[in-house]
Protein backbone atom coordinates (compact mmCIF):
# COMPACT_ATOMS: atom_id res chain seq x y z
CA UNK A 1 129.70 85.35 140.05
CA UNK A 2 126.45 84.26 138.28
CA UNK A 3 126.04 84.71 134.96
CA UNK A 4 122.55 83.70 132.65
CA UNK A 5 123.13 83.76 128.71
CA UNK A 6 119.85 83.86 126.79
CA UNK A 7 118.03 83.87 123.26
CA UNK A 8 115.77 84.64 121.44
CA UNK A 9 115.90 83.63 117.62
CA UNK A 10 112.68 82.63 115.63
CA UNK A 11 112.64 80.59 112.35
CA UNK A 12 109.80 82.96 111.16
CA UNK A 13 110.36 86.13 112.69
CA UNK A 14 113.32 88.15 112.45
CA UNK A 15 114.46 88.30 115.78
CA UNK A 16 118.05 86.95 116.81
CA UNK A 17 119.06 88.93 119.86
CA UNK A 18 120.59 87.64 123.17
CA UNK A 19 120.24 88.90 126.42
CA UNK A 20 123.15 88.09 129.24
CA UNK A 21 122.80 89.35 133.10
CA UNK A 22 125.76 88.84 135.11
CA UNK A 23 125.32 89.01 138.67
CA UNK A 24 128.99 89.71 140.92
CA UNK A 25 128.16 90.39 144.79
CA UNK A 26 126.52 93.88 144.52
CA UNK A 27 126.38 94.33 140.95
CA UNK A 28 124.63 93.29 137.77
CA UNK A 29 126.08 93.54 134.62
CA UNK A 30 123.27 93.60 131.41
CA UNK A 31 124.67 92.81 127.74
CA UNK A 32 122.25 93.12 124.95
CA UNK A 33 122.71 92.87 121.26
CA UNK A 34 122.40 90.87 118.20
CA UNK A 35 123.71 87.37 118.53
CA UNK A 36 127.19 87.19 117.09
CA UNK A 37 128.29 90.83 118.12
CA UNK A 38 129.45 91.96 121.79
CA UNK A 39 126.30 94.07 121.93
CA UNK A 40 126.51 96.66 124.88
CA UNK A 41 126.61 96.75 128.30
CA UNK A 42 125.07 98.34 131.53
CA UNK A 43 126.00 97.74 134.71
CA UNK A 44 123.57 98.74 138.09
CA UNK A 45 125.00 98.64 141.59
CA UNK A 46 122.74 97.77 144.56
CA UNK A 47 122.70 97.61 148.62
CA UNK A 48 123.42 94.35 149.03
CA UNK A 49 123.83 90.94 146.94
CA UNK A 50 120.28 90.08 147.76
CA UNK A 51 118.82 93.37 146.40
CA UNK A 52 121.40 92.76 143.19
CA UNK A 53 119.73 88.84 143.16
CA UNK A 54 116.59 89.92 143.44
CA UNK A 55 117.04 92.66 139.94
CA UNK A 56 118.32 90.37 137.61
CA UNK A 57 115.85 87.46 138.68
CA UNK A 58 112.87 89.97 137.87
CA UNK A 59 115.00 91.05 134.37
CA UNK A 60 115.54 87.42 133.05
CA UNK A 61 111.24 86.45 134.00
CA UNK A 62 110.96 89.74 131.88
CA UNK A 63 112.56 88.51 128.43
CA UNK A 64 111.28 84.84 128.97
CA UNK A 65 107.94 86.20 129.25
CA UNK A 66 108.89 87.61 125.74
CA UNK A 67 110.08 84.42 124.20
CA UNK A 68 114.26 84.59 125.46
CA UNK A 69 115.33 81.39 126.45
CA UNK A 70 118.65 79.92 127.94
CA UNK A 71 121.35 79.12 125.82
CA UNK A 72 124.75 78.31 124.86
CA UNK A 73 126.47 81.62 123.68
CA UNK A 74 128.29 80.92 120.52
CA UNK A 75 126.14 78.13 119.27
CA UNK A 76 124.08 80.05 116.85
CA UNK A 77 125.97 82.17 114.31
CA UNK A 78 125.96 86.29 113.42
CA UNK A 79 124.07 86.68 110.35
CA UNK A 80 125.38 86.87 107.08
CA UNK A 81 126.25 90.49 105.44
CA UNK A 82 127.06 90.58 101.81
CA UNK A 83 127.98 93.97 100.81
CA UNK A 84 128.41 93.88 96.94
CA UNK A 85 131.85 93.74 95.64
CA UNK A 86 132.33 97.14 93.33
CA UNK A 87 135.53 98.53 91.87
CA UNK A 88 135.27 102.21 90.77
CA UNK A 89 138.49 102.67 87.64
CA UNK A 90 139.04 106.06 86.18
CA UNK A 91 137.12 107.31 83.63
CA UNK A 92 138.05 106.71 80.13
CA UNK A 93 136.04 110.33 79.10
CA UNK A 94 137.39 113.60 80.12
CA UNK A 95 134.64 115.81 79.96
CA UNK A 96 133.10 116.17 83.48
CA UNK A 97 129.67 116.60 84.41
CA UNK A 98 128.10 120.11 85.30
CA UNK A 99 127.99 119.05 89.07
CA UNK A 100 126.39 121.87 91.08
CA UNK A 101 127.08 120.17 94.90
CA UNK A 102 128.70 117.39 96.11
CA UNK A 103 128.84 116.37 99.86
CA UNK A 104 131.08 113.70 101.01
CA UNK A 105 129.38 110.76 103.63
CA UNK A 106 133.12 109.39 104.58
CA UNK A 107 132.24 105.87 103.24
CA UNK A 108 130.88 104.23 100.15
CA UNK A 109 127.49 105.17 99.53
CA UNK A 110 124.29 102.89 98.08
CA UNK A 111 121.64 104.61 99.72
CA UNK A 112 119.34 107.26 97.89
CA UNK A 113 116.43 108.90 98.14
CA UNK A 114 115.53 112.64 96.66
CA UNK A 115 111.73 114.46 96.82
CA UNK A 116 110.55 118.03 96.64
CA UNK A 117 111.67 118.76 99.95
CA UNK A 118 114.84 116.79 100.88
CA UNK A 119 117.94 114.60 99.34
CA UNK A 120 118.91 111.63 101.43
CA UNK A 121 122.05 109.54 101.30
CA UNK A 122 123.56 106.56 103.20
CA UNK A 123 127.31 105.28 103.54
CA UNK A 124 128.25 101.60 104.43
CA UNK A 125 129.41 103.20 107.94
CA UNK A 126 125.75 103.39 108.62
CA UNK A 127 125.49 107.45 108.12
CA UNK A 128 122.00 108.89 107.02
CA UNK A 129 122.40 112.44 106.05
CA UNK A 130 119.52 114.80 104.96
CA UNK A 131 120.41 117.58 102.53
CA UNK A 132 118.09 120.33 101.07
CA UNK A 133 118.67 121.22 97.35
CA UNK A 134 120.94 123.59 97.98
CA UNK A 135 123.09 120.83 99.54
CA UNK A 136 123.10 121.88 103.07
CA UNK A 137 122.92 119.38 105.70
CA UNK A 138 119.94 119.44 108.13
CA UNK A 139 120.42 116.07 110.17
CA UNK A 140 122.31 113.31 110.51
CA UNK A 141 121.85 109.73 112.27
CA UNK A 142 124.89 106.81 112.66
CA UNK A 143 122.30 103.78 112.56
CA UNK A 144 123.87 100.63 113.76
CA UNK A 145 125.63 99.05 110.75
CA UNK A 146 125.93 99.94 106.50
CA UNK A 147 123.17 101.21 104.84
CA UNK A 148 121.87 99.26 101.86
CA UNK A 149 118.99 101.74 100.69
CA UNK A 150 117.13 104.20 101.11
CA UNK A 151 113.36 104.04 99.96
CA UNK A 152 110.17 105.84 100.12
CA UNK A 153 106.62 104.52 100.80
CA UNK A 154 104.01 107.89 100.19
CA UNK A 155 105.31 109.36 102.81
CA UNK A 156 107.39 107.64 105.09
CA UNK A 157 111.03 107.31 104.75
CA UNK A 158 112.88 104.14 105.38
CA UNK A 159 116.70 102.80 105.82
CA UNK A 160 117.39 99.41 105.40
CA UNK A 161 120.59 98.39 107.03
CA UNK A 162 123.03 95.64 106.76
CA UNK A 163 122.12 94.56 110.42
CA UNK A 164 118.84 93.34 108.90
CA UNK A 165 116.34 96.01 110.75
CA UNK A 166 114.35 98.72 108.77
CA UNK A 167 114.45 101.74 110.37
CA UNK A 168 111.69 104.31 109.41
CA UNK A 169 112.83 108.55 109.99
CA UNK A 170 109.73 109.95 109.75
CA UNK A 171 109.66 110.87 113.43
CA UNK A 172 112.40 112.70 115.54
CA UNK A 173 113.73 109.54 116.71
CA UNK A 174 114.51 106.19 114.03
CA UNK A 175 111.88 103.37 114.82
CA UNK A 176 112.61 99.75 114.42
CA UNK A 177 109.78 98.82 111.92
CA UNK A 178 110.98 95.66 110.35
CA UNK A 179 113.48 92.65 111.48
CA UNK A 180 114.12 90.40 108.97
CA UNK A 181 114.96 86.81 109.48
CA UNK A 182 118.58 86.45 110.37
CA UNK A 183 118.48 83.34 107.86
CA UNK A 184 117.82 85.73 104.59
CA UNK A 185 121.47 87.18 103.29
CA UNK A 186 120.04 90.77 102.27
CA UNK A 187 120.65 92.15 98.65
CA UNK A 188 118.01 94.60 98.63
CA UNK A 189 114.78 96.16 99.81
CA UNK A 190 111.76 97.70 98.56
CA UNK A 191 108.43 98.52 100.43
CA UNK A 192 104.95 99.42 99.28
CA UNK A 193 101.67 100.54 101.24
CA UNK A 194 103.68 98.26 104.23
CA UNK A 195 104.34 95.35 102.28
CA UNK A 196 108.19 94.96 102.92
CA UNK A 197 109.82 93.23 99.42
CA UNK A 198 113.60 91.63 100.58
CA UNK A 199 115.41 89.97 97.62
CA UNK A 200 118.49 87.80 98.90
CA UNK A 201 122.10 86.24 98.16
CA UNK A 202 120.18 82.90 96.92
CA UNK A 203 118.08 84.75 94.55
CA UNK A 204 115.09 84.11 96.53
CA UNK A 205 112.61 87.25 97.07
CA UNK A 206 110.76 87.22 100.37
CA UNK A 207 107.44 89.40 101.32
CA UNK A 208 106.92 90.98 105.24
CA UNK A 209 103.56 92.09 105.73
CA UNK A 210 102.83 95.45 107.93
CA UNK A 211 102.85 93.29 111.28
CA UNK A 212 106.46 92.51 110.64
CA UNK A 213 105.40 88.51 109.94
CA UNK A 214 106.53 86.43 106.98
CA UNK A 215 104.41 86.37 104.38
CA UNK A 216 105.30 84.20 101.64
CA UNK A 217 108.91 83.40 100.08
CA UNK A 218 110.00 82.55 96.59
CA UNK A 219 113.22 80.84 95.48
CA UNK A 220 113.75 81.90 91.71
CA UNK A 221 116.22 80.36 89.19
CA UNK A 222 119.39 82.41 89.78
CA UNK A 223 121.27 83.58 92.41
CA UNK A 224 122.77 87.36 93.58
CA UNK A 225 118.77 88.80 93.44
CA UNK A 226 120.45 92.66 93.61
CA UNK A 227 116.77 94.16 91.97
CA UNK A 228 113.41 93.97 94.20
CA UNK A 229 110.78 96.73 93.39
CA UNK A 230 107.21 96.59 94.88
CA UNK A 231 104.52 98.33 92.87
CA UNK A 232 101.20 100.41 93.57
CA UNK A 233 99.43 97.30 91.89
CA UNK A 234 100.35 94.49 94.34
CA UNK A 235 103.36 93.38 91.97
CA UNK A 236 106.47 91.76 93.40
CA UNK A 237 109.61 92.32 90.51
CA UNK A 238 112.98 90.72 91.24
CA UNK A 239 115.92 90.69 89.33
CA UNK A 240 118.84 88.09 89.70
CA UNK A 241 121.45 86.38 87.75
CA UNK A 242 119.00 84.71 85.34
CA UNK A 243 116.51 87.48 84.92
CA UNK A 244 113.19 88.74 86.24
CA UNK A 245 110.31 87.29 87.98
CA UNK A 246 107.10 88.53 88.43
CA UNK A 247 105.05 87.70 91.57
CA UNK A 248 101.37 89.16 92.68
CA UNK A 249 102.20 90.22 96.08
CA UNK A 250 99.57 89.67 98.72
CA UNK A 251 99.87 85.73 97.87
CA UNK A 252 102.97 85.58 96.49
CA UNK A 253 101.54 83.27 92.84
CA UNK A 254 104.11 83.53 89.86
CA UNK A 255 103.18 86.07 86.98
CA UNK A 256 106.07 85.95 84.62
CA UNK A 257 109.65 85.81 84.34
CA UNK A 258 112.04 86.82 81.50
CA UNK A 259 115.61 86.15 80.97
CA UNK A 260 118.27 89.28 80.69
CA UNK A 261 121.09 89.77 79.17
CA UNK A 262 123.74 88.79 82.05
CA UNK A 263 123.13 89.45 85.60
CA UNK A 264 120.96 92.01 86.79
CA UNK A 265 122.91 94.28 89.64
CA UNK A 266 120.31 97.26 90.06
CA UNK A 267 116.65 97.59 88.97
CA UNK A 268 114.69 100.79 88.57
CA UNK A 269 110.67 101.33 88.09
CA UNK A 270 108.29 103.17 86.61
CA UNK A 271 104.95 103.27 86.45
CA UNK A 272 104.90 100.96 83.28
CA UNK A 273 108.53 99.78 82.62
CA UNK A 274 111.24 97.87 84.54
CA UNK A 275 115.20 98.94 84.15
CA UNK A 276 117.62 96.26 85.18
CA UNK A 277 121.30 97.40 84.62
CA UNK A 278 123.37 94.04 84.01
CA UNK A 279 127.14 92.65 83.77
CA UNK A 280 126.85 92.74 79.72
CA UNK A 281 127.32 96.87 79.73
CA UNK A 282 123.67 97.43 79.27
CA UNK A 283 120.48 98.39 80.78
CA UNK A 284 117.41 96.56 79.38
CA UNK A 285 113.84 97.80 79.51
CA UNK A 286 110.64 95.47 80.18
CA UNK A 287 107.28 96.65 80.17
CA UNK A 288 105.35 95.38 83.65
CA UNK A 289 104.31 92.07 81.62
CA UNK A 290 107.52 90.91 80.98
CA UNK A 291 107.63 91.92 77.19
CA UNK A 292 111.17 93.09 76.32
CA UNK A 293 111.49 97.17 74.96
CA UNK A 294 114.89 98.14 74.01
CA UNK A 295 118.53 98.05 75.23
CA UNK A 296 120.59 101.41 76.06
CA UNK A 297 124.39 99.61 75.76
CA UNK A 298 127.08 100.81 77.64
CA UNK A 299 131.02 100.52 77.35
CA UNK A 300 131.19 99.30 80.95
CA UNK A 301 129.21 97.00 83.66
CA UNK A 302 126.21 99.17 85.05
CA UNK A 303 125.85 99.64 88.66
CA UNK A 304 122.78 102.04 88.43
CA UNK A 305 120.52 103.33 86.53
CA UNK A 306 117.84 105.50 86.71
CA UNK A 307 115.22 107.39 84.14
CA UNK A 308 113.32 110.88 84.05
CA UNK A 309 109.23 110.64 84.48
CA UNK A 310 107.30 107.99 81.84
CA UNK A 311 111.15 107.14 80.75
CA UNK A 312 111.84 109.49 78.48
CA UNK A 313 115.71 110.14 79.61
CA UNK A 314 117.29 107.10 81.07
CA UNK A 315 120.59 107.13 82.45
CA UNK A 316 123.34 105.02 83.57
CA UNK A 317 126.22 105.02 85.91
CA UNK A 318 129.08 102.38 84.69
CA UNK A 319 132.22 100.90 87.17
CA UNK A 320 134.87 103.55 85.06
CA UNK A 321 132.86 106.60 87.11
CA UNK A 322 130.97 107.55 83.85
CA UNK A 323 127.39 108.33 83.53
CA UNK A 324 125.52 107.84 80.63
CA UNK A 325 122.15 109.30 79.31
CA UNK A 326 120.00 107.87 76.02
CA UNK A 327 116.78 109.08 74.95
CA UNK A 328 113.93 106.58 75.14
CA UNK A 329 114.20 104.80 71.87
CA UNK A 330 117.66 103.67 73.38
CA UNK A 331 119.90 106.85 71.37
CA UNK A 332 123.38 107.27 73.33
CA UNK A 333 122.99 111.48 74.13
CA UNK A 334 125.88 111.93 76.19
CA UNK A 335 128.61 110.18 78.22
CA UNK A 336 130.55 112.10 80.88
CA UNK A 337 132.74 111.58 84.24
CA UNK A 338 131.66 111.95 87.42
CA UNK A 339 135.05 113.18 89.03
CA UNK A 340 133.89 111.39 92.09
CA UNK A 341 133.77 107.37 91.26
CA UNK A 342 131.21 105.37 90.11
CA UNK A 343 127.68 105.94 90.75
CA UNK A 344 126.16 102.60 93.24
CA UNK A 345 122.76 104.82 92.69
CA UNK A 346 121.04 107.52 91.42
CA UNK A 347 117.62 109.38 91.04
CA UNK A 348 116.45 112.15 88.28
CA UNK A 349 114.44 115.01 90.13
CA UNK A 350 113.71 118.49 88.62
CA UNK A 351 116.15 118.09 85.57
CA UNK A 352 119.12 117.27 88.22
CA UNK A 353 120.56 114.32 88.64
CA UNK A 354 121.80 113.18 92.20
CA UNK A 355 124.25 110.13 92.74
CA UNK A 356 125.90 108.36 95.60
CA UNK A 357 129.05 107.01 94.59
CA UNK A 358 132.21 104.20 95.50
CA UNK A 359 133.99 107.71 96.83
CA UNK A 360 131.10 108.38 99.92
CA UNK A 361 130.22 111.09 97.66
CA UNK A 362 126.41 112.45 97.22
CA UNK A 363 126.56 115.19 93.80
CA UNK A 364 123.89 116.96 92.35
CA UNK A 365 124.43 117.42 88.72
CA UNK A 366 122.61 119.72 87.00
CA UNK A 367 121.07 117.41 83.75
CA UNK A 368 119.49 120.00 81.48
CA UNK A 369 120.70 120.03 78.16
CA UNK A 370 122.18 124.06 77.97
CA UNK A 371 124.64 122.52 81.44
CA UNK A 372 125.48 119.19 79.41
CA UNK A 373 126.58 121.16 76.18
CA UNK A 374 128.43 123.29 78.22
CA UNK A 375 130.21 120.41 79.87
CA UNK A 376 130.92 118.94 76.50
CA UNK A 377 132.56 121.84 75.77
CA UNK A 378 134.76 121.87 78.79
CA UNK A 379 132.53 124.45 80.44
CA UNK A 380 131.52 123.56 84.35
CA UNK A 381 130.48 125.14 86.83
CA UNK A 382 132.34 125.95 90.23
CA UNK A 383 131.29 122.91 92.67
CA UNK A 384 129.69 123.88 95.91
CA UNK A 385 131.94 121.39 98.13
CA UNK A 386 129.44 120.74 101.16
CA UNK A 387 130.90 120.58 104.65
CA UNK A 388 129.92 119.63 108.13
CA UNK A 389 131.63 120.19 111.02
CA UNK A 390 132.33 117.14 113.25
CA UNK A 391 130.11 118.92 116.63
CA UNK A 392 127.32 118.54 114.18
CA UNK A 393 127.45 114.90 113.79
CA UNK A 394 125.16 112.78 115.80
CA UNK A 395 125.87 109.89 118.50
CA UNK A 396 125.52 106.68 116.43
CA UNK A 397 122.22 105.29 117.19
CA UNK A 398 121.88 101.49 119.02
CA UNK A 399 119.29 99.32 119.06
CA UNK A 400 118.25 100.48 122.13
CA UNK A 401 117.86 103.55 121.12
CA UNK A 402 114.80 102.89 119.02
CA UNK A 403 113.15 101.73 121.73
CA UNK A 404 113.32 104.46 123.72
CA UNK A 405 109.54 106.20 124.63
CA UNK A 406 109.27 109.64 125.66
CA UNK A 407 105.92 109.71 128.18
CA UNK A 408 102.74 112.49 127.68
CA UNK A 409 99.75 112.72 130.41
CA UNK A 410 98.42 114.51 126.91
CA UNK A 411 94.93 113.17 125.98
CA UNK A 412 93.91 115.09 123.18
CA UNK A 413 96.61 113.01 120.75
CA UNK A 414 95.95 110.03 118.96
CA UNK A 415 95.41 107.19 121.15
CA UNK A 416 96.28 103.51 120.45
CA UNK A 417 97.01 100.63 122.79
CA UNK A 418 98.61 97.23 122.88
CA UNK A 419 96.76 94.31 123.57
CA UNK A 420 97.46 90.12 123.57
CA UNK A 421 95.25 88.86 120.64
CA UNK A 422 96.19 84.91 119.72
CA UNK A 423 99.49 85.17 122.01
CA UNK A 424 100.63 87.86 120.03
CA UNK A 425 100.90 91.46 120.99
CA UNK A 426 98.88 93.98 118.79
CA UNK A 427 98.19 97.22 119.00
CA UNK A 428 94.55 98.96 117.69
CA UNK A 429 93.64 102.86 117.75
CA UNK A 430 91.12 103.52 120.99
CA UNK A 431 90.48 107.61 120.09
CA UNK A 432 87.43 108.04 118.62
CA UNK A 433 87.48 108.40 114.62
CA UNK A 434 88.81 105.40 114.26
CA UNK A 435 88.03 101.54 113.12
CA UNK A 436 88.64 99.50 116.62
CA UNK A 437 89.19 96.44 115.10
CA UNK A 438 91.22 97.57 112.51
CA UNK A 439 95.39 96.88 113.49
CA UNK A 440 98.11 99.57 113.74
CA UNK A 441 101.14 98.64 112.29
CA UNK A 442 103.65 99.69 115.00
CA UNK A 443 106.95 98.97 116.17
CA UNK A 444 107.39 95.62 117.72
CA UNK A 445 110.13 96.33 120.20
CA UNK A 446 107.90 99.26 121.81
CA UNK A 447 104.67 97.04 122.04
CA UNK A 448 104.16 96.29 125.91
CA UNK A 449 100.87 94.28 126.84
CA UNK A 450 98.00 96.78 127.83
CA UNK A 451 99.87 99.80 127.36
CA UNK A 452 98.36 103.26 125.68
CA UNK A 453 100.20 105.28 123.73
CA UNK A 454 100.02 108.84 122.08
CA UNK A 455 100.82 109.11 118.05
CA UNK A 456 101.43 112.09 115.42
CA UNK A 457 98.92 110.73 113.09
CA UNK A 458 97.79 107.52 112.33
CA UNK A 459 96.97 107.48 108.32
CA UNK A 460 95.00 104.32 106.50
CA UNK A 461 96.88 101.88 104.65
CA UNK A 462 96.14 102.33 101.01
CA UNK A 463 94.92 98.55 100.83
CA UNK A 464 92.64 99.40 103.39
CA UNK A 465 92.04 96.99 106.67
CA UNK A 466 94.87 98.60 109.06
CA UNK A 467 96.49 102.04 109.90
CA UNK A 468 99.86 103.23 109.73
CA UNK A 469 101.41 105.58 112.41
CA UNK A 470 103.16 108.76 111.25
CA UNK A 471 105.82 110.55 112.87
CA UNK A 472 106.37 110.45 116.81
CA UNK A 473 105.09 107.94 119.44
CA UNK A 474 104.53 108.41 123.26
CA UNK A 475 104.32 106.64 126.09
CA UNK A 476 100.89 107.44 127.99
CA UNK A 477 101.40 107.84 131.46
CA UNK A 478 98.21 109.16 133.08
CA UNK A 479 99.05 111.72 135.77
């Protein structure tokens, strides 16, 4: 038996994969994976041992050609996952919120995102379910580890993931957009117009620019950074156990920083004001400059918070599965249970408010004022209890997976192709319309030196100076 163990792990890339062919008489035996898991397996049987030689030869030249080396299996560690430590307790209220639907993920839930078409939530199993409004489910994707968050950028919808990659749904297939360095502990994520925003377990906030490359990074004066937000105006907020700092993003130069009241544990954003919900049973509001607003105080630790448009409802979800809601000049309006643990985050959309909770739980409450009264009074309405049947659930998506490339002979798409510019692999749009020296920001793991493929859409970046592709991508194989 013949076995070759290799690498590849970058100090300024995100990569940290290993790639092991086993070769036993007729068969070869691939393992893939990130370093520090078992990965998977496939195994291909030949005619003879030379034939079976002669495969894995040609598959190890492959991955050194990509930067895999040979190495010592078990000398380089698994990355670090730090999944924050929360502890839902009964609610001390008894009035329950006017919840219209509730749907349960089957693990604890962080990840959020809600807009006019679609509600989006994902567990710590790595689930990603997509709801309409009326709480039925229209897809679901097992991505390989816990989901930290769910975020928006115009129109693209990405997951980041406790396994460090950012996977972006906006096709029919997840895509692999961003790896981040296996040396950054992830708290959070935020992107904007491409630029990726990862605050870590150090407190330091780190930017990833559109080609998945290191941009700068910033160590601030606290640790636990569990707030990053990314702005339409280049800013770079981030929230730790001392306070907030204030970066410009495209060159990472300090702006401001302001001390809160006790640690921050979840940030929020609007166009002009900052939320960071703390430790000291508060959320505090900033304006974008760093000059302190007002305080809406709690009874408990906040571990969300979220507002209405311009701010002029914010609410709160405490660790006793309450949620609050005060009125902008910081008046306490209401305070009611959630019947379903505490809230890890929320969003306001269309007077309802939707939470994923410590119970797996996504719930749509319905946050007008005639529903709250009523709830005061004891008055609720009967919960939709959402349910999926267990043929409807996907295969849990691999690494691999992402990389897979559907072919088209199809030339009237959107063309691009990958070429070598500097050693590195890029990829540029060749249909006509287009700026050919502009770059594409496209998956790394499906970039393959002078190949052409077919695109949805490919859509400007808001900065300007590169495109973004939309939706599906295809292999082009001319017939």
């Amino acid at each position: 038996m013949l076995k070759n163990y290799l690498e590849l792990s970058e100090d300024q890339g995100a990569a940290h994969k290993f790639y092991e062919v086993t070769v036993e008489e007729t068969a070869v035996t691939i393992r893939f994976g990130r370093i520090g898991d078992h990965g998977q397996s496939q195994t291909n049987s030949f005619g003879d041992a030379a034939e079976a030689t002669k495969f894995a030869e040609k598959k190890i030249k492959e991955k050194q050609k990509k930067g895999y080396a040979l190495a010592v299996q078990g000398q380089r560690q698994k990355r670090g996952v730090t999944r924050r430590a929360v502890e839902s307790k009964p609610a001390a209220v008894k009035q329950s919120l006017p919840i219209l639907w509730r749907f349960n993920t089957g693990s604890a839930a962080f990840g959020i995102y809600v807009n006019e078409q679609n509600c989006w939530a994902g567990n710590q199993r790595g689930d990603v379910f997509r709801l309409n409004h009326d709480g039925d489910v229209g897809l679901h994707y097992r991505l390989p580890d816990g989901v930290k968050c769910i975020v928006a950028d115009n129109e693209w919808i990405y997951v980041g993931c406790d396994d460090g990659n950012v996977y972006d749904l906006t096709g029919k297939r997840p895509r692999l957009s961003y790896e981040i360095n296996d040396n950054i502990e992830i708290y959070w994520l935020d992107i904007n117009d491409g630029l990726l925003g990862v605050s870590d377990a150090t407190g330091k906030a780190t930017i990833i620019n559109y080609e998945d490359e290191e941009q700068w990074n910033k160590q601030q004066d606290g640790k636990s950074a569990w707030m990053i937000r990314c702005d339409d105006r280049g800013k770079i907020f981030c929230g730790d156990s001392a306070g907030i700092v204030c970066y410009n993003g495209p060159d990472g130069q300090f702006e401001w920083k302001v001390a809160t009241e006790g640690s921050v544990l979840f940030g929020w954003a609007e166009s002009d004001k900052l939320y960071a919900a703390t430790v000291r049973n508060l959320v505090q509001a900033f304006t974008k400059t760093g000059e302190h607003l007002r305080n809406y105080r709690t009874d408990a630790v906040v571990y969300s918070c979220a507002t209405s448009p311009n701010g002029d409802f914010v609410f709160a979800g405490d660790n006793y599965s309450a949620i609050y809601c005060f009125d902008a000049a910081g008046n306490r309006l209401w305070k009611l249970a959630t019947g379903c643990g505490s809230a890890l985050s929320m969003q306001y959309f269309n007077e309802r408010l939707y939470i994923v909770t410590t119970d797996g739980l996504l719930a749509c409450i319905d946050a007008r004022q005639e529903a709250i009264t009523d709830a005061q009074n004891g008055i609720t309405p009967a919960v939709k209890d959402v349910k999926i049947a267990a043929t409807e659930l996907s295969a849990a998506i691999t690494s691999t997976d992402t990389a897979v490339l559907e072919t088209t002979a199809d030339t009237s798409g959107i063309r691009v192709r990958c070429v070598k510019e500097g050693g590195k692999l890029r990829v540029r749009p060749i249909s006509e319309g287009f700026h050919a020296d502009w770059h594409v920001q496209f998956p790394r793991n499906l970039r393959q030196e002078n190949t052409t493929y077919v695109v949805d859409e490919l859509k400007e970046a808001a900065q300007g100076g590169f495109y973004r592709v939309f939706g599906n991508i295809l292999k082009y194989t001319p017939n």
